[in-house]
N, C-alpha and C. Protein backbone atom coordinates (compact mmCIF):
# COMPACT_ATOMS: atom_id res chain seq x y z
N UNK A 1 -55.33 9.67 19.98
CA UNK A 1 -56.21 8.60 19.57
C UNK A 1 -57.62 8.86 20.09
N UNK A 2 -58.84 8.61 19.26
CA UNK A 2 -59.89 8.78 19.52
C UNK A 2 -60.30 7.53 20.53
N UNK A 3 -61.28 8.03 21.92
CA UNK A 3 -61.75 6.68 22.44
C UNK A 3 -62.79 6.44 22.06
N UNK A 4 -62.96 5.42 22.46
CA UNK A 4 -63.87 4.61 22.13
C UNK A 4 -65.01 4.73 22.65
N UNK A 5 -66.32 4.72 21.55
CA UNK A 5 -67.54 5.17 21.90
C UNK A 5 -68.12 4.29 22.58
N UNK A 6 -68.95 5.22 23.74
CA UNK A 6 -69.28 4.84 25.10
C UNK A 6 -70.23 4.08 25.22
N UNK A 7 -71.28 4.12 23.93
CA UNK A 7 -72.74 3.36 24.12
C UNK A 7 -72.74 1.95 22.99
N UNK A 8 -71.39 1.84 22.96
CA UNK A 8 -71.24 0.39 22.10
C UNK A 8 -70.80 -0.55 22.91
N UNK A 9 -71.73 -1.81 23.01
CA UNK A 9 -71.85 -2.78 23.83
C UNK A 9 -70.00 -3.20 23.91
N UNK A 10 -70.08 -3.63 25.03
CA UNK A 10 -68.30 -4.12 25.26
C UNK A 10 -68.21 -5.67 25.94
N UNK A 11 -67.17 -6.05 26.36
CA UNK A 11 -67.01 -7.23 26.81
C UNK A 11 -67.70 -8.56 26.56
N UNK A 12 -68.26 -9.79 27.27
CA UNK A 12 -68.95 -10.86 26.51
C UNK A 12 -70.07 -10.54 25.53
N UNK A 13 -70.91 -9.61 25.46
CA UNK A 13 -72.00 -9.39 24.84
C UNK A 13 -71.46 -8.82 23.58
N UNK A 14 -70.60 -7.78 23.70
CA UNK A 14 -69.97 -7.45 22.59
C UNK A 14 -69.44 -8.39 21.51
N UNK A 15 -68.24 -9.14 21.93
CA UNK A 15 -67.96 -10.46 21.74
C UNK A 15 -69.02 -11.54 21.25
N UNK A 16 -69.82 -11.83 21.44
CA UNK A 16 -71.02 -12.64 21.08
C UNK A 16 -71.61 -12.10 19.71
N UNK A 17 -71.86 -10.69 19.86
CA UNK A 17 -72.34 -10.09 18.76
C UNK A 17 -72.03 -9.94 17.38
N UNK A 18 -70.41 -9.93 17.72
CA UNK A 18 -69.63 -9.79 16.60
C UNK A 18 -68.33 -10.12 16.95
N UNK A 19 -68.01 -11.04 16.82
CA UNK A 19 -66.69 -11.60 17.19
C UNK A 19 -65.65 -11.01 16.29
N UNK A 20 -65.58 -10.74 15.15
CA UNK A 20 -64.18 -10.06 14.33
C UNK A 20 -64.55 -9.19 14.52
N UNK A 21 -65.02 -7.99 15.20
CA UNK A 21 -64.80 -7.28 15.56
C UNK A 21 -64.20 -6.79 16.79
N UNK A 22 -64.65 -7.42 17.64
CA UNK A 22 -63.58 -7.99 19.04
C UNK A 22 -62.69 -8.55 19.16
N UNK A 23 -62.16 -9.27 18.61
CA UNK A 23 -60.70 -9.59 18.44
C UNK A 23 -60.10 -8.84 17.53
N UNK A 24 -60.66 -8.47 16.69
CA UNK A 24 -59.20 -7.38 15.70
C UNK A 24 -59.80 -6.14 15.67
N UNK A 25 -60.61 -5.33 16.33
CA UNK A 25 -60.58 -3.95 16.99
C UNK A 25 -60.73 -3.77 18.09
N UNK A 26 -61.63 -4.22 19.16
CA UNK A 26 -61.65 -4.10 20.48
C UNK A 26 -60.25 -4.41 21.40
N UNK A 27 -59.61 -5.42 20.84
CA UNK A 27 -58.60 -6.18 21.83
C UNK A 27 -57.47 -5.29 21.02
N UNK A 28 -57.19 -4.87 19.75
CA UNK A 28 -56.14 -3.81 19.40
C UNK A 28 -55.81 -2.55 20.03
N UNK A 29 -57.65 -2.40 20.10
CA UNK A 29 -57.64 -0.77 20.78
C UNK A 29 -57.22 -0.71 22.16
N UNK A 30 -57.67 -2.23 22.62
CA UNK A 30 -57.36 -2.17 24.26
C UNK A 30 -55.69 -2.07 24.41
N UNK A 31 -55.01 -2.77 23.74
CA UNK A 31 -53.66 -2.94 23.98
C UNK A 31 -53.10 -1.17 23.28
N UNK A 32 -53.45 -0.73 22.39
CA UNK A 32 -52.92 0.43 22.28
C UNK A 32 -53.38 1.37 23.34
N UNK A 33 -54.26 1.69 23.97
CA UNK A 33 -54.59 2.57 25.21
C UNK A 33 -53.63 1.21 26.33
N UNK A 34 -52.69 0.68 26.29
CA UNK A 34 -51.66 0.23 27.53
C UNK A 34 -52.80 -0.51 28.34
N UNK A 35 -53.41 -1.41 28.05
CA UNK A 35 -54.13 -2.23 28.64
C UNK A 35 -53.29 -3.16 29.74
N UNK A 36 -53.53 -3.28 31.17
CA UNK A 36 -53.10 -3.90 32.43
C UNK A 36 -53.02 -5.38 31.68
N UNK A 37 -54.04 -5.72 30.78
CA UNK A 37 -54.14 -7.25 30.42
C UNK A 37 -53.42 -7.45 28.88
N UNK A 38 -52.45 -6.82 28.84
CA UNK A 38 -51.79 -6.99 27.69
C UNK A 38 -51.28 -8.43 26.75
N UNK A 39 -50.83 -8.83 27.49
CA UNK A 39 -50.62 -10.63 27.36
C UNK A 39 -51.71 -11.39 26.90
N UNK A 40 -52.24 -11.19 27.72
CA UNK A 40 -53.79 -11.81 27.62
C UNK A 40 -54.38 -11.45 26.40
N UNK A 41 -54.87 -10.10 26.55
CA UNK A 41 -55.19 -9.39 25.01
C UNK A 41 -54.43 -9.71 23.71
N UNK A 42 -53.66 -10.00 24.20
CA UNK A 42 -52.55 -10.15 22.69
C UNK A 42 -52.58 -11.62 22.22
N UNK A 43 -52.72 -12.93 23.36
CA UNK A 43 -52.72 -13.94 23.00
C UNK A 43 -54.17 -13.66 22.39
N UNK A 44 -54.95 -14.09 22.97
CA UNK A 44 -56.83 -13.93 22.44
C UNK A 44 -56.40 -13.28 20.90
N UNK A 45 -56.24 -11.77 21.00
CA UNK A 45 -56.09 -11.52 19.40
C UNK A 45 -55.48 -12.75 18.42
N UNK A 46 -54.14 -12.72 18.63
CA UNK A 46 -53.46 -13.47 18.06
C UNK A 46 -53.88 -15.18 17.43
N UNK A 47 -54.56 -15.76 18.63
CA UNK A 47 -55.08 -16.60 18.25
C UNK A 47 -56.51 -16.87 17.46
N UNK A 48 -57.10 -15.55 17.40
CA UNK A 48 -58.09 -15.29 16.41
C UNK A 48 -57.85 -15.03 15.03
N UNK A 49 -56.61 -14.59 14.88
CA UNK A 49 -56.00 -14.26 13.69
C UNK A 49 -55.83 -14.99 12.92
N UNK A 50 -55.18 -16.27 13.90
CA UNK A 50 -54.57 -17.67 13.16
C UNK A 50 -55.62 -18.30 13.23
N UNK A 51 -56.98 -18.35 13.64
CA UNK A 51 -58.29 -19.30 13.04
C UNK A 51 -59.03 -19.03 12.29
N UNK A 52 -58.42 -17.59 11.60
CA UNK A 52 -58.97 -17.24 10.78
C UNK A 52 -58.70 -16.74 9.61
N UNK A 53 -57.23 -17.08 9.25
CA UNK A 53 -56.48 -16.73 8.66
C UNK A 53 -56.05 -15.58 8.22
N UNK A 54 -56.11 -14.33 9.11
CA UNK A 54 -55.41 -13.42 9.13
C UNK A 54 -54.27 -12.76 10.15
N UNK A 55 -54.03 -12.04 9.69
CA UNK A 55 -52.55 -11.36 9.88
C UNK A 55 -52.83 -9.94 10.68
N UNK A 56 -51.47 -9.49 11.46
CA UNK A 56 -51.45 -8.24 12.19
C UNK A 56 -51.69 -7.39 11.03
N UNK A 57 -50.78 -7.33 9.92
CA UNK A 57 -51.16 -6.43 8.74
C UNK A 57 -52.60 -6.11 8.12
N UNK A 58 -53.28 -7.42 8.18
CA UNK A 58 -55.09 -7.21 7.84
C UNK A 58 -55.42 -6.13 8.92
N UNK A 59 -55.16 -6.10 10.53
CA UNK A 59 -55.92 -5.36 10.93
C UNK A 59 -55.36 -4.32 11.13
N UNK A 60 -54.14 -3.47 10.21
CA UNK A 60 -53.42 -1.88 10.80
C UNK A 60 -52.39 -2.09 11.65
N UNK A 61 -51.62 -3.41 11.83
CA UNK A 61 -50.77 -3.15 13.14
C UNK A 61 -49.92 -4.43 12.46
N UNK A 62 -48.72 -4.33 13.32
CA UNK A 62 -47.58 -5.25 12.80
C UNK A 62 -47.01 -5.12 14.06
N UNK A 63 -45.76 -6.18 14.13
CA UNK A 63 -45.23 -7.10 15.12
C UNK A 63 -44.17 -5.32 16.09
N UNK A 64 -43.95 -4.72 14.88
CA UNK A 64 -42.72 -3.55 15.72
C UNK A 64 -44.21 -2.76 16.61
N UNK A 65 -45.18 -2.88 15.95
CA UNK A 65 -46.04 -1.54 17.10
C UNK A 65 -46.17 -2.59 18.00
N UNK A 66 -46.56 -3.92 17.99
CA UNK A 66 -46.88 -4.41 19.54
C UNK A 66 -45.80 -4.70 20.42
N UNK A 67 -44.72 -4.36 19.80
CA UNK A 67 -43.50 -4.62 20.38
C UNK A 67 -43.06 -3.30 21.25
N UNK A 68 -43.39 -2.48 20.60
CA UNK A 68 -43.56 -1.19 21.43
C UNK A 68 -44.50 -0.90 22.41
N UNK A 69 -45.90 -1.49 21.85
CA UNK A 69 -46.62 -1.30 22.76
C UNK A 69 -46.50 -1.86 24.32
N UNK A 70 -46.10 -3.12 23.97
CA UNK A 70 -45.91 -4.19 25.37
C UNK A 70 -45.06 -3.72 26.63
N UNK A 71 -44.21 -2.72 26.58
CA UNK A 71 -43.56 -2.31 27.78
C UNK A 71 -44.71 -1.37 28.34
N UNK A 72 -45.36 -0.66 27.81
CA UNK A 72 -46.91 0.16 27.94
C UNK A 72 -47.41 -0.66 29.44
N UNK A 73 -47.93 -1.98 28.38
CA UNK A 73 -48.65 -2.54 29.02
C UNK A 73 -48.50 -3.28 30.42
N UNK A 74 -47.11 -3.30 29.98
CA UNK A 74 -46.59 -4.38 31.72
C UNK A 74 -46.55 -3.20 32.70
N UNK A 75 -45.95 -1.86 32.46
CA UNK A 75 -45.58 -0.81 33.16
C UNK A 75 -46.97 -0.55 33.97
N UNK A 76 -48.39 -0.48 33.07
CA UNK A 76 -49.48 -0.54 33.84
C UNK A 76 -49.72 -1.50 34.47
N UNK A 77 -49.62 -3.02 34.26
CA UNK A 77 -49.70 -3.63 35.31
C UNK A 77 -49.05 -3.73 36.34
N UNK A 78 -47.60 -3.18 36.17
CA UNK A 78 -46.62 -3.14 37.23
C UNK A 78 -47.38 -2.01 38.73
N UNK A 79 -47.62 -0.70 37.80
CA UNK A 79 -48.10 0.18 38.97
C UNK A 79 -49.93 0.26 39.23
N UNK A 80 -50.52 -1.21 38.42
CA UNK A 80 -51.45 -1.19 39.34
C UNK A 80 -51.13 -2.20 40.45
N UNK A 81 -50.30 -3.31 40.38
CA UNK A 81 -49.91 -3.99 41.30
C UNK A 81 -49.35 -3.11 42.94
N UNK A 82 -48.27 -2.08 41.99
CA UNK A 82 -47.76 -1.22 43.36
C UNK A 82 -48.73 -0.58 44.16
N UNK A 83 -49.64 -0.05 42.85
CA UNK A 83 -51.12 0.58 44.32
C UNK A 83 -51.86 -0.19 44.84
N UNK A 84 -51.80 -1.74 44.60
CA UNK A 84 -53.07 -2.49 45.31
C UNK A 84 -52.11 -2.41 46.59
N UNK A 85 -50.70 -2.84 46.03
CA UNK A 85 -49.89 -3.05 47.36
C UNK A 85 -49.82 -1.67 48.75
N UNK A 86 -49.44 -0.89 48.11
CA UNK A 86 -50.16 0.22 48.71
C UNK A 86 -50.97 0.60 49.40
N UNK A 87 -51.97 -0.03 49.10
CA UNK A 87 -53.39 0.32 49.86
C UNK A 87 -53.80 -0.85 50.87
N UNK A 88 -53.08 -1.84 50.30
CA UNK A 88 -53.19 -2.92 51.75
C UNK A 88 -52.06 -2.77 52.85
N UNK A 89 -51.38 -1.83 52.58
CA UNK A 89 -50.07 -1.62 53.47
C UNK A 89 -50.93 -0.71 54.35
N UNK A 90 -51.37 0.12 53.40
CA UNK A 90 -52.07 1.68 54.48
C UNK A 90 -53.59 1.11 55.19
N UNK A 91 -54.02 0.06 54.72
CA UNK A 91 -55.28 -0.59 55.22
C UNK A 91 -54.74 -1.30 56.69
N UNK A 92 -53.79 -2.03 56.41
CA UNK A 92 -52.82 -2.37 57.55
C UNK A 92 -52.12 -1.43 58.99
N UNK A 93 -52.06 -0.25 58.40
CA UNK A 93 -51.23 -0.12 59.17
C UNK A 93 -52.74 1.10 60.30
């Protein structure tokens, strides 16, 4: 998968600028690169979809890829959790 180009505004400003584009490419792309905030990302999409009356199919993706994708995503949050834990153990000790 190609990433995502580096000098295109991201996060609130992005969002502001162009909102369907941030919810049905930014927040897709995030969850397919296994985004830590998967849940999150997926509700936000999702609920942009339904205020706007479109569908996973309008934007390239359907219910089996995010269904796949989602173990991705927890697995990264799982082992960024284990390294914060980690590093406050070794900060500790």
């Amino acid at each position: 998968m190609d990433k995502p180009n580096s000098d295109k505004p991201r996060g609130l400003k992005y969002w502001k600028q162009n909102p369907a584009a941030f919810f049905e490419v930014e927040l897709l792309d995030s969850l397919r690169r296994g985004s830590i905030y998967f849940d999150f990302h997926e509700r936000g999409m999702r609920k942009w979809l339904a205020d706007h009356g479109r569908t996973l199919t309008d934007i390239g993706t359907s219910e089996e890829e995010l269904d796949r994708l989602r173990p991705i995503g927890h697995k990264a949050w799982e082992d960024l959790c284990a390294q914060v834990a980690r590093g406050r153990e070794e900060s500790l000790a």
